[in-house]
N, C-alpha and C. Protein backbone atom coordinates (compact mmCIF):
# COMPACT_ATOMS: atom_id res chain seq x y z
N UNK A 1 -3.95 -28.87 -5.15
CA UNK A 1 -3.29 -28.58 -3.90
C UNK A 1 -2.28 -27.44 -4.07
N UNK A 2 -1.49 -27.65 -5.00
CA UNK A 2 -0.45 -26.37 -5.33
C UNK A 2 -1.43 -25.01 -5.50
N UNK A 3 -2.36 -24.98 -6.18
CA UNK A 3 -2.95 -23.52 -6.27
C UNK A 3 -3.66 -23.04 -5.09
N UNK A 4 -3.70 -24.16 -4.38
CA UNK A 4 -4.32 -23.66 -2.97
C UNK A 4 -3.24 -23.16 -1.71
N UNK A 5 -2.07 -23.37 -2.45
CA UNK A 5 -0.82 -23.23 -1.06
C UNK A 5 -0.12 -21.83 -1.54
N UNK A 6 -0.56 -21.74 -3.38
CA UNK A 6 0.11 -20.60 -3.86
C UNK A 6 -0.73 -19.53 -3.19
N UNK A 7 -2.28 -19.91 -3.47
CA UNK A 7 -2.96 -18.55 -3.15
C UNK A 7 -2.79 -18.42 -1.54
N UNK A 8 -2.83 -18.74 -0.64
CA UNK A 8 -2.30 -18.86 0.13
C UNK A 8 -0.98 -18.00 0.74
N UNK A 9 0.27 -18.43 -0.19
CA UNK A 9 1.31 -18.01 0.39
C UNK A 9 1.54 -16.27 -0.74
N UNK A 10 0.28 -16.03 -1.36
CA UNK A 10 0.03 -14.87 -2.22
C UNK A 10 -0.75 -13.74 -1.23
N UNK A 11 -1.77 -14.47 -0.53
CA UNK A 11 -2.40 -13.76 0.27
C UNK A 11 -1.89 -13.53 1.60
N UNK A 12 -1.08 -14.17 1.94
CA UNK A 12 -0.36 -13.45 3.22
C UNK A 12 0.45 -12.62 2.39
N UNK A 13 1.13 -12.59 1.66
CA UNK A 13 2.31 -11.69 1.01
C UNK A 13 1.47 -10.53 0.96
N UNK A 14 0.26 -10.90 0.42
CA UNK A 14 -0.35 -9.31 0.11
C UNK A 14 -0.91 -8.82 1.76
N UNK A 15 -1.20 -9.07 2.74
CA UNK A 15 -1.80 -8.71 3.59
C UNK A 15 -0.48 -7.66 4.49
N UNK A 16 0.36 -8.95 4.13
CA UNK A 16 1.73 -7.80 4.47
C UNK A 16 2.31 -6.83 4.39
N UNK A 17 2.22 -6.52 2.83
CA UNK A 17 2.29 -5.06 2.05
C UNK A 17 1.30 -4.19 2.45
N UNK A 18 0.05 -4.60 2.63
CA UNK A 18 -0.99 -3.65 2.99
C UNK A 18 -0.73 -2.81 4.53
N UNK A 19 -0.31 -4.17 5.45
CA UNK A 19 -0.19 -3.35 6.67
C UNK A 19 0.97 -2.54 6.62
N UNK A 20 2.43 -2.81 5.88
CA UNK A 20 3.02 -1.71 5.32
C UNK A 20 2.61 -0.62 4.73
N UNK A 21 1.82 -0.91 4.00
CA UNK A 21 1.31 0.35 3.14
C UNK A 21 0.71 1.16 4.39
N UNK A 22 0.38 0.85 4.99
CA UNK A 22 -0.67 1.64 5.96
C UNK A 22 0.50 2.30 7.25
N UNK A 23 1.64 1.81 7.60
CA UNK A 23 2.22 2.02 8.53
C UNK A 23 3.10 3.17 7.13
N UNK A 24 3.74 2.69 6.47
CA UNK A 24 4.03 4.09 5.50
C UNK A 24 3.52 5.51 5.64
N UNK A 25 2.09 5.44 5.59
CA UNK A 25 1.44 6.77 5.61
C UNK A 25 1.69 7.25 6.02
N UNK A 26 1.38 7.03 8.00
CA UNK A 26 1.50 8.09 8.62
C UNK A 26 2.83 8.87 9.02
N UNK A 27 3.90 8.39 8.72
CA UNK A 27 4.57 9.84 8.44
C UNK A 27 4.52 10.45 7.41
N UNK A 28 4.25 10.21 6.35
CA UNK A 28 4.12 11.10 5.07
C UNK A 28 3.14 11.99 4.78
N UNK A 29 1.85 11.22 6.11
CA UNK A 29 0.86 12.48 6.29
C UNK A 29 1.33 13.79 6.95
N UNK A 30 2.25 13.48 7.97
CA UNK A 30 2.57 14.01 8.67
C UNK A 30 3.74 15.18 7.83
N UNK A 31 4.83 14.82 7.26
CA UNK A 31 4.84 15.80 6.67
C UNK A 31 4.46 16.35 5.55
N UNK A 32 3.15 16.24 5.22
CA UNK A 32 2.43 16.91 4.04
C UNK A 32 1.94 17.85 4.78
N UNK A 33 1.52 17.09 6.12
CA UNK A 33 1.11 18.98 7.29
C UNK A 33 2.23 19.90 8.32
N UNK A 34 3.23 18.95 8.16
CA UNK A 34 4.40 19.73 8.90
C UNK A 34 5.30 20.00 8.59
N UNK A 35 5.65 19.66 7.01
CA UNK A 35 6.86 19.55 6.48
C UNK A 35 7.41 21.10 6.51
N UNK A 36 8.35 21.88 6.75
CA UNK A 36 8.96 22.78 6.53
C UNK A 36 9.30 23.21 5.12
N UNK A 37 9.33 22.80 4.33
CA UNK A 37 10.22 22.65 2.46
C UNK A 37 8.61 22.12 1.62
N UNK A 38 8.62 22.69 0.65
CA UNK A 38 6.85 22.82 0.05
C UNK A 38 7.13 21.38 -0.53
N UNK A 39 8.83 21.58 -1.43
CA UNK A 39 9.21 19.91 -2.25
C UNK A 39 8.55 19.12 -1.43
N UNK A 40 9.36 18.97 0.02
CA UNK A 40 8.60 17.84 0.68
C UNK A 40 7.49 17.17 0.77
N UNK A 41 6.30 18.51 1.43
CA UNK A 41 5.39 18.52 0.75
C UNK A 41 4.80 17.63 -0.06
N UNK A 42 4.86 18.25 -1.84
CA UNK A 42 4.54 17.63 -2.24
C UNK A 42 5.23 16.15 -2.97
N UNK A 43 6.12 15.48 -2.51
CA UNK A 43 6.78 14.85 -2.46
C UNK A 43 5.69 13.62 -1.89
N UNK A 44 5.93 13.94 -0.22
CA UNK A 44 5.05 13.22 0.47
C UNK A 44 3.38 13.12 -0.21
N UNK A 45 3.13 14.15 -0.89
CA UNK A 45 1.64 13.31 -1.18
C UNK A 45 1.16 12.81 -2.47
N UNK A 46 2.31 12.87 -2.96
CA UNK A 46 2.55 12.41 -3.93
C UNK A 46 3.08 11.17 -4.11
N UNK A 47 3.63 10.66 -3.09
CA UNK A 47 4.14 9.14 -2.03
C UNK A 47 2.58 8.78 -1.86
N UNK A 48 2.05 9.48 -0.79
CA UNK A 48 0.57 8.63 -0.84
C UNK A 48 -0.20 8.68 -1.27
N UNK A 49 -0.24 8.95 -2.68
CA UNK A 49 -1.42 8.98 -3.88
C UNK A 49 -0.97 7.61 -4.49
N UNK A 50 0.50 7.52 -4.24
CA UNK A 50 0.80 6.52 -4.90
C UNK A 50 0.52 4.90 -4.40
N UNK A 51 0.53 5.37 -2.99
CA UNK A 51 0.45 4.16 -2.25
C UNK A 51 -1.13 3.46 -2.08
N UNK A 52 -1.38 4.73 -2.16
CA UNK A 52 -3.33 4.89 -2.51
C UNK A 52 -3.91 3.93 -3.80
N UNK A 53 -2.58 3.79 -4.95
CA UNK A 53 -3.01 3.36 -5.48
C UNK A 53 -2.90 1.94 -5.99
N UNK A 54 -1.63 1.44 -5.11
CA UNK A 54 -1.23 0.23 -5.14
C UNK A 54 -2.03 -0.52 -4.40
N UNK A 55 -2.65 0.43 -3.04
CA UNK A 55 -3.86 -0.65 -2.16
C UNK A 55 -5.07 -1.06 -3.08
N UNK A 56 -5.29 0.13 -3.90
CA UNK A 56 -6.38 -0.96 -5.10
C UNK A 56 -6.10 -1.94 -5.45
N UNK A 57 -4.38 -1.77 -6.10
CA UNK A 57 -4.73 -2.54 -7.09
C UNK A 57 -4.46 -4.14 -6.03
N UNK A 58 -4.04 -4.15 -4.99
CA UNK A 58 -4.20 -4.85 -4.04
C UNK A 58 -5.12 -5.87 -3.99
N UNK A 59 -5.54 -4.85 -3.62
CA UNK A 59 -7.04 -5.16 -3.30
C UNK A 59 -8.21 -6.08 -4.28
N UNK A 60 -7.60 -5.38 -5.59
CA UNK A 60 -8.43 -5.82 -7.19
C UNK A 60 -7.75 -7.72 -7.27
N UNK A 61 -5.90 -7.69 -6.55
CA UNK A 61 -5.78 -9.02 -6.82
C UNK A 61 -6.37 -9.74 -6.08
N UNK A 62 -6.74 -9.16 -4.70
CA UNK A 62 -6.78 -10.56 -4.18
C UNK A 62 -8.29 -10.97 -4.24
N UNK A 63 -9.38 -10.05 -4.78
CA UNK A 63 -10.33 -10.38 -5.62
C UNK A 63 -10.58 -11.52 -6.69
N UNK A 64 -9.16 -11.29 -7.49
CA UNK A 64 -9.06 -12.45 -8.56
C UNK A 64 -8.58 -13.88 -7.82
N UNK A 65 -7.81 -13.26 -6.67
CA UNK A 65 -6.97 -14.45 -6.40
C UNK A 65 -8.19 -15.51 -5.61
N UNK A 66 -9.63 -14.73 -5.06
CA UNK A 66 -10.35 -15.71 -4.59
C UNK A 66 -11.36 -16.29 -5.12
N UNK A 67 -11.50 -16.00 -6.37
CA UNK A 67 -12.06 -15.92 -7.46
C UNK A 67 -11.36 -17.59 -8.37
C-alpha cells in the first residue's frame, strides 16, 4: 500500500514540474527570438536545452516508477 501512495504522490509531483517545464519555455523562446542582448540570447537557450533535458529524464522516471 505505501509504494502505491508513494508512486502516486511521485507522479503527480512529476506531472507538475512538467507542466512547469512547459509553461517556462515560452518566454525563453521568446527571447531567444526577441531578445535585444546576444548574452540573453544565449542564455535563454541554453535555459531550454536544459529544461529539454530534465523532461527526459522525467520522463525516463516515471517509466521506472511504473515499472
Amino acid at each position: 500500500m505505501f509504494r502505491r501512495v508513494k508512486k502516486e504522490i511521485v507522479g503527480h509531483a512529476l506531472t507538475q514540474v512538467q507542466k512547469s517545464v512547459t509553461q517556462a519555455v515560452d518566454p525563453l523562446v521568446s527571447v531567444m527570438g526577441n531578445g535585444v542582448v546576444e548574452s540573453a540570447k544565449v542564455s535563454a537557450a541554453k535555459t531550454v536545452l536544459e529544461l529539454e533535458d530534465l523532461e527526459s529524464r522525467i520522463e525516463a522516471l516515471e517509466v521506472r516508477l511504473k515499472s
